[in-house]
PDB file of N, CA and C in Angstrom:
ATOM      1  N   UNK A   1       0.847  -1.189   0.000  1.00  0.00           N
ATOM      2  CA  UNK A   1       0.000   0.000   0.000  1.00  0.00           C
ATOM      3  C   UNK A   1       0.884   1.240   0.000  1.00  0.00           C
ATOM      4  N   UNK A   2       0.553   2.406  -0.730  1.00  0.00           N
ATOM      5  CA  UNK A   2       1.241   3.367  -0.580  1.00  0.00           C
ATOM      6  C   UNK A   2       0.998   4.122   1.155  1.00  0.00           C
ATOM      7  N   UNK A   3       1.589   5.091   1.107  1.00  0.00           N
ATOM      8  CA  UNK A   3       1.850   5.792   2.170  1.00  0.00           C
ATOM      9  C   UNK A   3       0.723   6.972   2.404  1.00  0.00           C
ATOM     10  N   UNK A   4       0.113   7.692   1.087  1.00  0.00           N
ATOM     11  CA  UNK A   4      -1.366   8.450   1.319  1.00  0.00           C
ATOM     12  C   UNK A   4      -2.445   7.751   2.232  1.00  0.00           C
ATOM     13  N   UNK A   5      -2.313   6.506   1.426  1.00  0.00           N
ATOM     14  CA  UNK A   5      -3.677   5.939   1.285  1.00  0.00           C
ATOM     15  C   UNK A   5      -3.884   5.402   2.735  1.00  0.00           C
ATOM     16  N   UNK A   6      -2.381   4.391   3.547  1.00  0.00           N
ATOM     17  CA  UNK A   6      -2.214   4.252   4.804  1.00  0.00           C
ATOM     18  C   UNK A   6      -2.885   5.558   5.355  1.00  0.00           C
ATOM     19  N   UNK A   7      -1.957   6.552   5.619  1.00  0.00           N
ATOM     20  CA  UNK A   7      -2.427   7.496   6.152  1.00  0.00           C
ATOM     21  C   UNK A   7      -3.900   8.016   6.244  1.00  0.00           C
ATOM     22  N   UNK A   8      -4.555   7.922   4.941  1.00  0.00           N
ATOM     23  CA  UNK A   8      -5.741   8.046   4.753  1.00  0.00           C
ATOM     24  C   UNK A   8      -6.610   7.299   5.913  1.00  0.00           C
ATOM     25  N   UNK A   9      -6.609   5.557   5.896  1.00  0.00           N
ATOM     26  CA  UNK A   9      -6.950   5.012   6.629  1.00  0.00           C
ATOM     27  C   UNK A   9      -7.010   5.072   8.222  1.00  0.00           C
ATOM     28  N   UNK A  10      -5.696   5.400   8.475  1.00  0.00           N
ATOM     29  CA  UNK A  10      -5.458   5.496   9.557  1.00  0.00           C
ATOM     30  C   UNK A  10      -6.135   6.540  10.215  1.00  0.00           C
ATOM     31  N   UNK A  11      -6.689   8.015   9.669  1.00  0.00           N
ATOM     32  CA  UNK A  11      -7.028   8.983  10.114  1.00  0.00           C
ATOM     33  C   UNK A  11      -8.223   8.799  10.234  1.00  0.00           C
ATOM     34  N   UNK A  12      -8.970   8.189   9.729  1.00  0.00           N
ATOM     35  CA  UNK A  12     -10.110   7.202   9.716  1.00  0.00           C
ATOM     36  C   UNK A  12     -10.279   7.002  10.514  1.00  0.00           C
ATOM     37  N   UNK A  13      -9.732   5.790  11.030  1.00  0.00           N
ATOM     38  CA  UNK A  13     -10.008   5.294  12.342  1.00  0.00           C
ATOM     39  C   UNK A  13      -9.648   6.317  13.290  1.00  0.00           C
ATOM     40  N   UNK A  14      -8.910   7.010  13.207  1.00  0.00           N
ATOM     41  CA  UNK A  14      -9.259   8.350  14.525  1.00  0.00           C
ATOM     42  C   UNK A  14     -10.106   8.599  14.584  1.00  0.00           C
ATOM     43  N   UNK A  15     -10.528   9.061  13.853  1.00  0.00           N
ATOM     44  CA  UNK A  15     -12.230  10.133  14.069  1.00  0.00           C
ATOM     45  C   UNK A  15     -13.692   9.079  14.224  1.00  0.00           C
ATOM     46  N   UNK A  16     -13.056   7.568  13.601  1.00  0.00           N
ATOM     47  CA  UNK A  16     -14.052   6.211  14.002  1.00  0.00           C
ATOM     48  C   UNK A  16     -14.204   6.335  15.821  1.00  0.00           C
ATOM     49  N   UNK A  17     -12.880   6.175  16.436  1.00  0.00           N
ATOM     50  CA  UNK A  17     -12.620   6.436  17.880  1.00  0.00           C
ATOM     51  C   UNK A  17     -12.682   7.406  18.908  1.00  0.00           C
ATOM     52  N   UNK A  18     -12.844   8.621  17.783  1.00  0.00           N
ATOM     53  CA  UNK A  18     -13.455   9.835  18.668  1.00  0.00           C
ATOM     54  C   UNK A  18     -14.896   9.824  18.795  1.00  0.00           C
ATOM     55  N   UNK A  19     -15.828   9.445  17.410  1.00  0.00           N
ATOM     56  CA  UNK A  19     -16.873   8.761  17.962  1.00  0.00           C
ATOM     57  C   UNK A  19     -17.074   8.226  18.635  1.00  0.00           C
ATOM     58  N   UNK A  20     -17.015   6.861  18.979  1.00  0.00           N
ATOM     59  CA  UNK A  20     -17.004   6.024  19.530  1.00  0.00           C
ATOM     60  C   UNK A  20     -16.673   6.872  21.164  1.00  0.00           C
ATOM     61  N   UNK A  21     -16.274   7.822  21.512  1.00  0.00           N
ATOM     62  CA  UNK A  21     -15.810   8.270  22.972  1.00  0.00           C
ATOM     63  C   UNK A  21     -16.942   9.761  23.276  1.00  0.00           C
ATOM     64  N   UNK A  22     -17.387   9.705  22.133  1.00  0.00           N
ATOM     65  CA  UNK A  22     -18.235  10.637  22.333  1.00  0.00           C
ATOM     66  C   UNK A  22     -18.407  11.949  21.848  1.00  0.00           C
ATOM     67  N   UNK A  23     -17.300  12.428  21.924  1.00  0.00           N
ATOM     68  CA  UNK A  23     -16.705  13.698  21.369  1.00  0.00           C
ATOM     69  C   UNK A  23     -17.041  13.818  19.914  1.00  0.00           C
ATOM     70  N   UNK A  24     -16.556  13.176  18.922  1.00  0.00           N
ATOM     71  CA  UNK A  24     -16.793  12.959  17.388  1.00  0.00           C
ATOM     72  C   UNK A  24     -15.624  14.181  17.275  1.00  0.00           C
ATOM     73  N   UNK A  25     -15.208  15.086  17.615  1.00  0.00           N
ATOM     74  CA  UNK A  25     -13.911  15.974  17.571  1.00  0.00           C
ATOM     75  C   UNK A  25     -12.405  15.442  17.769  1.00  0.00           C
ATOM     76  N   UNK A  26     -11.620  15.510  16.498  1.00  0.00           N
ATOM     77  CA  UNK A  26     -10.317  15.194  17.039  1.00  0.00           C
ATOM     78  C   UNK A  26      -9.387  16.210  17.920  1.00  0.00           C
ATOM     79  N   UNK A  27     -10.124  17.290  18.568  1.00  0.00           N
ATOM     80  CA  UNK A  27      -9.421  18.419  18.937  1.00  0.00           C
ATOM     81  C   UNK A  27      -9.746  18.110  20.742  1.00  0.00           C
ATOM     82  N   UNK A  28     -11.016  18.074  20.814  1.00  0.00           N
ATOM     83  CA  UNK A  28     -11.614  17.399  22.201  1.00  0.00           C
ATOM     84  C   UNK A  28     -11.571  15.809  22.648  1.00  0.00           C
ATOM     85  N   UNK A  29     -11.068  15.347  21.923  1.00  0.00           N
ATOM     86  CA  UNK A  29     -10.986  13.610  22.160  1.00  0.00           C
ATOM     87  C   UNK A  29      -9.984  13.439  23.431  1.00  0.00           C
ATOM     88  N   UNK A  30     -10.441  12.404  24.243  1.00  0.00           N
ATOM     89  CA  UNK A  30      -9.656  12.362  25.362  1.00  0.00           C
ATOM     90  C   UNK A  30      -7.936  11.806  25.390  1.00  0.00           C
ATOM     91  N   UNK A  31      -7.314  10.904  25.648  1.00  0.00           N
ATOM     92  CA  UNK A  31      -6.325  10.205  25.191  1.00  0.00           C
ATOM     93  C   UNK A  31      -6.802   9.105  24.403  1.00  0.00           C
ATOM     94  N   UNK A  32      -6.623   8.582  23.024  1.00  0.00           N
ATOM     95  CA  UNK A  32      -6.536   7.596  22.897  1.00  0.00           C
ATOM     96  C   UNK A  32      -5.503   6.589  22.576  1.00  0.00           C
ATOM     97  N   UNK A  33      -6.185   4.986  22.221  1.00  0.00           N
ATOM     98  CA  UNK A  33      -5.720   4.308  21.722  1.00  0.00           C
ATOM     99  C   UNK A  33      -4.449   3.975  21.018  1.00  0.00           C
ATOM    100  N   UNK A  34      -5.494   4.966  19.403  1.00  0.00           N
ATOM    101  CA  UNK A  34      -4.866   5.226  18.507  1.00  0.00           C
ATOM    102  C   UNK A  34      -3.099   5.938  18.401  1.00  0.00           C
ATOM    103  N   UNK A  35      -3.197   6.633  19.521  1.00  0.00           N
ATOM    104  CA  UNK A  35      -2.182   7.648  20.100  1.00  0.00           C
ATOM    105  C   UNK A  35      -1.025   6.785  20.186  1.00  0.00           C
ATOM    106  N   UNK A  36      -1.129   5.310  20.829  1.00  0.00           N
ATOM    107  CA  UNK A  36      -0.408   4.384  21.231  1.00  0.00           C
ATOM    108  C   UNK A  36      -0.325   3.475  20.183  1.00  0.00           C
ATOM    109  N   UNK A  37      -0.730   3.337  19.415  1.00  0.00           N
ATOM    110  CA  UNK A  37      -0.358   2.252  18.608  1.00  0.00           C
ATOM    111  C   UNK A  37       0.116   2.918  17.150  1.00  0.00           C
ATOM    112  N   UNK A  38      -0.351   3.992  16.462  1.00  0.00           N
ATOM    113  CA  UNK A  38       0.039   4.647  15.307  1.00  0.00           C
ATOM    114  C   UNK A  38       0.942   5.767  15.445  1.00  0.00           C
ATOM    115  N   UNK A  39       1.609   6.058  14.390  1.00  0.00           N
ATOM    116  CA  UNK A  39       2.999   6.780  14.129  1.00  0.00           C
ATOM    117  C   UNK A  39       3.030   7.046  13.163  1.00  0.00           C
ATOM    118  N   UNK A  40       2.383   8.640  12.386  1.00  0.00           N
ATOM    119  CA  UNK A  40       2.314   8.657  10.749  1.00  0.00           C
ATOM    120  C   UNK A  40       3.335   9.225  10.071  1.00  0.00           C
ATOM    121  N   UNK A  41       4.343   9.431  11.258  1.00  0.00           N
ATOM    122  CA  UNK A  41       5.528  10.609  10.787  1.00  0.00           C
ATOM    123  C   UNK A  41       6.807   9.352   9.976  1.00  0.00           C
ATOM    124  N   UNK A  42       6.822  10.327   9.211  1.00  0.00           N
ATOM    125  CA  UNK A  42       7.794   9.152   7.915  1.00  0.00           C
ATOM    126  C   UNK A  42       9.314   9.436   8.718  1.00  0.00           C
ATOM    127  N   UNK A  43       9.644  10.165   9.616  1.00  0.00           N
ATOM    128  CA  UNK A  43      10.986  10.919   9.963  1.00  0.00           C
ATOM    129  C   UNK A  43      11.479   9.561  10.740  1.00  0.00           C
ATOM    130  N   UNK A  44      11.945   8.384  10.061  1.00  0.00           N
ATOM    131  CA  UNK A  44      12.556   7.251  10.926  1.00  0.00           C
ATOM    132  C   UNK A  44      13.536   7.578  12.091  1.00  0.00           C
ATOM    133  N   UNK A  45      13.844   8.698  12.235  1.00  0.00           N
ATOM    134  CA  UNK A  45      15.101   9.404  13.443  1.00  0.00           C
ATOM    135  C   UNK A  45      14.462   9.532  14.934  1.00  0.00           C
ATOM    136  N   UNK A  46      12.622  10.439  14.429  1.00  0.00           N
ATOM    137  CA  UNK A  46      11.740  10.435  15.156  1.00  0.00           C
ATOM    138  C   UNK A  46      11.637   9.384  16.249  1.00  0.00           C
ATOM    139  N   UNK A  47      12.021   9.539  17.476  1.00  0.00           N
ATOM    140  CA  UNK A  47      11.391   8.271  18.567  1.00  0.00           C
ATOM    141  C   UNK A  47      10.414   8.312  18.543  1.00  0.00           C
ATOM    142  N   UNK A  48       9.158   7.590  18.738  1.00  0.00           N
ATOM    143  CA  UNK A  48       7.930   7.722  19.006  1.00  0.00           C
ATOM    144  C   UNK A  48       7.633   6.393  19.601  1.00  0.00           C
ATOM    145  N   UNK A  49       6.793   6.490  20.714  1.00  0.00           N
ATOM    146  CA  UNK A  49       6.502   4.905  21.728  1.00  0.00           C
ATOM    147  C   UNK A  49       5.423   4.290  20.852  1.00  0.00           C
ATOM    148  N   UNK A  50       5.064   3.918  19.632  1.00  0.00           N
ATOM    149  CA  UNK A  50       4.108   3.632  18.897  1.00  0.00           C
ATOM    150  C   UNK A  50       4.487   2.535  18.716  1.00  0.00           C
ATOM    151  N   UNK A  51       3.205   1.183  18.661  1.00  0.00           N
ATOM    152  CA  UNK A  51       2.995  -0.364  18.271  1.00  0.00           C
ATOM    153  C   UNK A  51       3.687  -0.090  16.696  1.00  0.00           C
ATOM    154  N   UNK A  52       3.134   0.496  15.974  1.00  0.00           N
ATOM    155  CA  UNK A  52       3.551   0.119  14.363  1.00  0.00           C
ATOM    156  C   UNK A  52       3.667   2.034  13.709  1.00  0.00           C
ATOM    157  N   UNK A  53       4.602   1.967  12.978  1.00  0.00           N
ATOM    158  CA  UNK A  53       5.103   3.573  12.393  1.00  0.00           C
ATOM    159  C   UNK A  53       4.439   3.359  11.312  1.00  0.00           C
ATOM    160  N   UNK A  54       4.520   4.141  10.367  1.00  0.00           N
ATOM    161  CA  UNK A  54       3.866   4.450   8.957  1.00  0.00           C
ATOM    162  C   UNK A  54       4.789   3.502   8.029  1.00  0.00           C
ATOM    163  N   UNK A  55       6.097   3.483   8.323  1.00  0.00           N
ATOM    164  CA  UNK A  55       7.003   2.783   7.311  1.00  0.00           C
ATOM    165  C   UNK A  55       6.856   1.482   7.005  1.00  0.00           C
ATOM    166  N   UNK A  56       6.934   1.148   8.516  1.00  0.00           N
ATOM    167  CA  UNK A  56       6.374  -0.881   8.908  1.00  0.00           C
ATOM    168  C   UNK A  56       4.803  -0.877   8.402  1.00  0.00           C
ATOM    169  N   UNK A  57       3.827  -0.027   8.315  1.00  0.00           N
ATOM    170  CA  UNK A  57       2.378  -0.376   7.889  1.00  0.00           C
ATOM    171  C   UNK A  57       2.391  -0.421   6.377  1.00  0.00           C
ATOM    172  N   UNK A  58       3.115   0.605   5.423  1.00  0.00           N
ATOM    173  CA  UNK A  58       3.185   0.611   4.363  1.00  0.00           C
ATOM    174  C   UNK A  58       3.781  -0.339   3.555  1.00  0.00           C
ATOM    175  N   UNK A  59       4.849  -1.839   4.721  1.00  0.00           N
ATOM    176  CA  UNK A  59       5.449  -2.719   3.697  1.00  0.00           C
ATOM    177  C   UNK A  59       4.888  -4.111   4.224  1.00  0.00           C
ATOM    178  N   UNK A  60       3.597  -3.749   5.243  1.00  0.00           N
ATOM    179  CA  UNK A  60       2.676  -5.685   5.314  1.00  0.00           C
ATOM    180  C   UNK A  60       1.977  -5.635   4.439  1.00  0.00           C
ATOM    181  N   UNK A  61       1.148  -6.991   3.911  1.00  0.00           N
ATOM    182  CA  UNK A  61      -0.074  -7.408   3.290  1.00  0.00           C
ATOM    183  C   UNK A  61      -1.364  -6.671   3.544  1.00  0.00           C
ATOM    184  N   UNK A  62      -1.939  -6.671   2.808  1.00  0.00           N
ATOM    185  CA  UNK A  62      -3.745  -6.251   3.129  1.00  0.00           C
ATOM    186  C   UNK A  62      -3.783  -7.282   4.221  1.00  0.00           C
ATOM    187  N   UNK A  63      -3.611  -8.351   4.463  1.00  0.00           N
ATOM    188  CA  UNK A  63      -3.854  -9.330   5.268  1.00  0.00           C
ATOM    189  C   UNK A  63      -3.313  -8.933   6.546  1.00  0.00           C
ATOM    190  N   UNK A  64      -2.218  -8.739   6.469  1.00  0.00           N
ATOM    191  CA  UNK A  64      -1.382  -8.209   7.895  1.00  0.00           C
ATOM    192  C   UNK A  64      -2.352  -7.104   8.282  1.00  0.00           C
ATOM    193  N   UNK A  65      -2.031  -5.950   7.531  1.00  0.00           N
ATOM    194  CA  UNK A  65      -2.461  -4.515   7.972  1.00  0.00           C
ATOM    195  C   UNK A  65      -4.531  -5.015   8.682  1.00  0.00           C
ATOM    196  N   UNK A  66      -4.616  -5.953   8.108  1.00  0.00           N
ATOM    197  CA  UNK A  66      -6.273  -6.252   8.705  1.00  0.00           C
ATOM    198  C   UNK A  66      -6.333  -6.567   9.901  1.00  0.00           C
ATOM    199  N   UNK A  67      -5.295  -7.159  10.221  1.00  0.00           N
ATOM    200  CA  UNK A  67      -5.212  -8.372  11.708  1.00  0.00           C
ATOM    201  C   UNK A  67      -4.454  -6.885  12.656  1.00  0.00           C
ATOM    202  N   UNK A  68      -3.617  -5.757  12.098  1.00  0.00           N
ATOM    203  CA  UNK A  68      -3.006  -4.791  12.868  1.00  0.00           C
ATOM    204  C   UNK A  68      -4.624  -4.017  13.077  1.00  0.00           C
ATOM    205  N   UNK A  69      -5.704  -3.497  12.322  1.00  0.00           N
ATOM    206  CA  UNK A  69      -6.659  -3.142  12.456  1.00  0.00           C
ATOM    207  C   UNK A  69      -7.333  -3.965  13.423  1.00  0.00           C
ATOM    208  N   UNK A  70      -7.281  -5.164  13.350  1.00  0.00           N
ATOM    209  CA  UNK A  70      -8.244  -6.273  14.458  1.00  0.00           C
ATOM    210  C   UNK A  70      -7.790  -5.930  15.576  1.00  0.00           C
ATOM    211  N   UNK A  71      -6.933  -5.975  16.172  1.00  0.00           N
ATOM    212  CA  UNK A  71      -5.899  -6.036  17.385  1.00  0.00           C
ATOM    213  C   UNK A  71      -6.178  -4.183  17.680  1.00  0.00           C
ATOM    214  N   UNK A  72      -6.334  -3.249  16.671  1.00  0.00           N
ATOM    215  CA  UNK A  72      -6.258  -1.761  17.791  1.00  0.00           C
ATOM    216  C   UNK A  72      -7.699  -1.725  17.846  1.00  0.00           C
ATOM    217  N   UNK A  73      -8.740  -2.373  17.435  1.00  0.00           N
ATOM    218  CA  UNK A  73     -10.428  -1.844  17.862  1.00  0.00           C
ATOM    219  C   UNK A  73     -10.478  -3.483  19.216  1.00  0.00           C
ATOM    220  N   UNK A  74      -9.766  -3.875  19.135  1.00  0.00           N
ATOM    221  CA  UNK A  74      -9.678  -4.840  20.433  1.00  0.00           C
ATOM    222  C   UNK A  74      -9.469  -4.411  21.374  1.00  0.00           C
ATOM    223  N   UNK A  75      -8.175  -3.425  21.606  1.00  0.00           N
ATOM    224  CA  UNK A  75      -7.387  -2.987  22.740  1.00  0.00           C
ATOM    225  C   UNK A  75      -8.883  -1.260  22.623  1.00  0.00           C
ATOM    226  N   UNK A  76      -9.295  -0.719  21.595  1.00  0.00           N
ATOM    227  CA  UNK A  76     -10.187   0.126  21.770  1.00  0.00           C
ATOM    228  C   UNK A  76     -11.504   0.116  22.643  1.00  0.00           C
ATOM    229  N   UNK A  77     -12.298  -1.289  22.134  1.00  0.00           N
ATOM    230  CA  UNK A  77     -12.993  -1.895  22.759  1.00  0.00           C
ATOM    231  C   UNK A  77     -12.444  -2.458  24.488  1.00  0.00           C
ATOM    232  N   UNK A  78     -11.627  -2.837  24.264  1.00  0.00           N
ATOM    233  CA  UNK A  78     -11.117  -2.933  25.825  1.00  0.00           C
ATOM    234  C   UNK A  78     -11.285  -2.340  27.027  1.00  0.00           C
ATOM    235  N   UNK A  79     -10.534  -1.047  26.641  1.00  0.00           N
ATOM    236  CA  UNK A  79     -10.447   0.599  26.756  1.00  0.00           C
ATOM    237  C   UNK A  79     -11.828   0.889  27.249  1.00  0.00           C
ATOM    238  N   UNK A  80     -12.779   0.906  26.247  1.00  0.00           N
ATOM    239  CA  UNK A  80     -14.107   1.562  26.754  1.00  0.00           C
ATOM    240  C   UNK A  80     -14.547   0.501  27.625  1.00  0.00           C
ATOM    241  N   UNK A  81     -14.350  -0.468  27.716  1.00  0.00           N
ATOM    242  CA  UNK A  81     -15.708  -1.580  28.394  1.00  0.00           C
ATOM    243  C   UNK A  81     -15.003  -0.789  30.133  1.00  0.00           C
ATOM    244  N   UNK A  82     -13.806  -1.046  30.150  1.00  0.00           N
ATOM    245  CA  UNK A  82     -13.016  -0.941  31.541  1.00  0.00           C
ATOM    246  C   UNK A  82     -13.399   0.832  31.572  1.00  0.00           C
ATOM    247  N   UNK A  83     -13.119   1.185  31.182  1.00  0.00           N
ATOM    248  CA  UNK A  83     -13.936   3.508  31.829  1.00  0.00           C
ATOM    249  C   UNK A  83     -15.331   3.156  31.984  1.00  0.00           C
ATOM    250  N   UNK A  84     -16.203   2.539  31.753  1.00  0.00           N
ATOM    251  CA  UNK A  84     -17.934   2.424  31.596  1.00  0.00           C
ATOM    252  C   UNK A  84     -17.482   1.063  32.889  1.00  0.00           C
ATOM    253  N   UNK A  85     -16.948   0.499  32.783  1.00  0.00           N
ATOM    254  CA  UNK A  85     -17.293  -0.741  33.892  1.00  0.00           C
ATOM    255  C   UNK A  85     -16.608   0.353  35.369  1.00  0.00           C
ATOM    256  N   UNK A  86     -15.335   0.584  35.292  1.00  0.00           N
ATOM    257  CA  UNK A  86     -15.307   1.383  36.268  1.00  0.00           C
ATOM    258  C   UNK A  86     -16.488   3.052  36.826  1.00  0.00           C
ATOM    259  N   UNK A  87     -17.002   3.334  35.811  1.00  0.00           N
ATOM    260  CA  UNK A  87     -17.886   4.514  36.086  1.00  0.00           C
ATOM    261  C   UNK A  87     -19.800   3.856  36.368  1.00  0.00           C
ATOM    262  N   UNK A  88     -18.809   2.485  36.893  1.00  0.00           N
ATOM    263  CA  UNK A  88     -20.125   1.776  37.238  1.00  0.00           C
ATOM    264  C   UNK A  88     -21.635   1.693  35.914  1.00  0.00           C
ATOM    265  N   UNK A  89     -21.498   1.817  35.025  1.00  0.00           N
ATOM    266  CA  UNK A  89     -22.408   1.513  33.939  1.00  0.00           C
ATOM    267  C   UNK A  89     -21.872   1.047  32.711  1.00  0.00           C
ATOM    268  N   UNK A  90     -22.606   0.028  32.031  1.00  0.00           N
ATOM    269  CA  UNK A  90     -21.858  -0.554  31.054  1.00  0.00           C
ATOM    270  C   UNK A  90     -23.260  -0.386  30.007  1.00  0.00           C
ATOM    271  N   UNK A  91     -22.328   0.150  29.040  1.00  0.00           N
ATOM    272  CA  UNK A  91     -23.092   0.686  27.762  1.00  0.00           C
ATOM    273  C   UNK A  91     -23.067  -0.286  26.340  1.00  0.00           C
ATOM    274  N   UNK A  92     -24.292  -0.543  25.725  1.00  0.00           N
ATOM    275  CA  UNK A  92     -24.336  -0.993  24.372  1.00  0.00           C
ATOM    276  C   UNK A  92     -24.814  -0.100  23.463  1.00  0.00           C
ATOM    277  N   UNK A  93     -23.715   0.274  22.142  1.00  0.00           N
ATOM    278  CA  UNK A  93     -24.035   0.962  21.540  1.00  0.00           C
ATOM    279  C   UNK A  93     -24.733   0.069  20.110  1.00  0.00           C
ATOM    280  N   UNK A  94     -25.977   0.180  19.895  1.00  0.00           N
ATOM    281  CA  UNK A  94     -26.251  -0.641  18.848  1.00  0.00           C
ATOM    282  C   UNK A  94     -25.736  -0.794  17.259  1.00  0.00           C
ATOM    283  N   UNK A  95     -25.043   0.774  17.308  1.00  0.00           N
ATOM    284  CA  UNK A  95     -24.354   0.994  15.865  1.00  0.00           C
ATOM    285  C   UNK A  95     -23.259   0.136  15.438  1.00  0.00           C
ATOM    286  N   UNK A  96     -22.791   0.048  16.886  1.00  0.00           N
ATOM    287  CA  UNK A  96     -21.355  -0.957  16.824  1.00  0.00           C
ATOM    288  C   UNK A  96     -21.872  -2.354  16.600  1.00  0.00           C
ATOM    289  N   UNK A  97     -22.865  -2.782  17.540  1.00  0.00           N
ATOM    290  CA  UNK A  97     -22.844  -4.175  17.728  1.00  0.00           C
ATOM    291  C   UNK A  97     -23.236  -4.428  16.010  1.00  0.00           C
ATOM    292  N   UNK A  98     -24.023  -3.755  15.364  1.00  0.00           N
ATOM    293  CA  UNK A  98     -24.232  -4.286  14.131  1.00  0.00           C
ATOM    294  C   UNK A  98     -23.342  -4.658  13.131  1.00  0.00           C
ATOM    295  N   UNK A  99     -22.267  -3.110  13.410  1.00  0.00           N
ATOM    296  CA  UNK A  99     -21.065  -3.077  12.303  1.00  0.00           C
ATOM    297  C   UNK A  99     -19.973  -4.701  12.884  1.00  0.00           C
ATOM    298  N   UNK A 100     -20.498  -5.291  13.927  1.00  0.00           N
ATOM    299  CA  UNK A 100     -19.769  -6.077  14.450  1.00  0.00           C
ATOM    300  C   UNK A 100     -20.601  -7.503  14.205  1.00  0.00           C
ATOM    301  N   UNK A 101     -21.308  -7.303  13.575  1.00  0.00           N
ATOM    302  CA  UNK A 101     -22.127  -8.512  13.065  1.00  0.00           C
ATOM    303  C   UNK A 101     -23.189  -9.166  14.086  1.00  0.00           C
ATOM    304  N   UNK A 102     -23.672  -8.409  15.241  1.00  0.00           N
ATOM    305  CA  UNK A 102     -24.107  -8.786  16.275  1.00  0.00           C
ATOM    306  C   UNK A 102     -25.875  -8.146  16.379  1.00  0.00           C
ATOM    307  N   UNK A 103     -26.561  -9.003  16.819  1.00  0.00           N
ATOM    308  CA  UNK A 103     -28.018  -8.087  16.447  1.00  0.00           C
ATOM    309  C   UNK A 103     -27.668  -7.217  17.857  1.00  0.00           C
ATOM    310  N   UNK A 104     -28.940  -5.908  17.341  1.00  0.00           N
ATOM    311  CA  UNK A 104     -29.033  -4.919  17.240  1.00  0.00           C
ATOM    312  C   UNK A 104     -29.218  -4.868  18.957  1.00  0.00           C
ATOM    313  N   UNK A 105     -30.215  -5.964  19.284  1.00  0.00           N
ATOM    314  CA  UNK A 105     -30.505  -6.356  20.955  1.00  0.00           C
ATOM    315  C   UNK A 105     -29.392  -7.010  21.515  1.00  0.00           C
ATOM    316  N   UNK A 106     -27.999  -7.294  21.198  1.00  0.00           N
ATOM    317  CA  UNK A 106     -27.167  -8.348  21.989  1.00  0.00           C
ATOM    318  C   UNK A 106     -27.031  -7.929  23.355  1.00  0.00           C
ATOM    319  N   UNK A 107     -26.579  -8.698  24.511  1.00  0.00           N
ATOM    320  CA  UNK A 107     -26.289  -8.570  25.177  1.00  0.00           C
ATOM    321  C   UNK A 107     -24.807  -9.526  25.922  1.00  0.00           C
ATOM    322  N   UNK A 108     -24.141  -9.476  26.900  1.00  0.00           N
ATOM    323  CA  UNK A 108     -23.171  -9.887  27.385  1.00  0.00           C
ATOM    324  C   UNK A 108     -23.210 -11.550  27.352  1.00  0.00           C
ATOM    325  N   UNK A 109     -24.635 -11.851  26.962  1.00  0.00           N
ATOM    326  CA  UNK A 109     -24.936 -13.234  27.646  1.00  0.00           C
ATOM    327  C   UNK A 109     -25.026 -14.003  25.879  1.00  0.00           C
ATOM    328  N   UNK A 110     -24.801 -12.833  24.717  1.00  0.00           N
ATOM    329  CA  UNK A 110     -25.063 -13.719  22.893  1.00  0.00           C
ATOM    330  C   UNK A 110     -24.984 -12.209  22.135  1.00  0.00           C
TER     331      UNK A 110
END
């Protein structure tokens, strides 16, 4: 994959995750995820504490880069269940459960 189009994607899923937190703003979004696992800066000199940089995303498979997508809405999903389980309420958003192949009523128990 080229390096736009990564990028493209990737910014994507930011603003997927600022939804998802409520905000829908990448300016007001709290800490995320994303923060920790992506690195879009091409400057290889750059330290950055990031799971995967732009350079390493731009030379896996569609296949790889899918399973790197599986693994950050995992640790995303994670993330929210544990802030909503600690703030004592646990939330189902039905938009998700669908995009997740799950009917619209699921619950913890299917």
């Amino acid at each position: 994959m080229d390096i736009a189009e990564v990028k493209r994607k990737l910014r994507k899923l930011k603003r997927l995750e600022c939804t998802l937190r409520d905000s829908g703003q990448l300016k007001n979004c709290p800490v995320l995820v994303w923060d920790n696992f992506f690195d879009l800066s091409e400057n290889e000199l750059k330290i950055k504490k990031a799971r995967y940089n732009i350079n390493a995303l731009c030379a896996i498979s569609r296949e790889q880069m899918k399973a790197v997508i599986d693994e950050y809405w995992a640790y995303v999903y994670g993330e929210l269940f544990q802030e909503n389980l600690i703030q004592g309420r646990l939330f189902y958003d039905r938009d998700a459960l669908i995009q997740l192949g799950l009917p619209f009523d699921a619950d913890e128990t299917r």
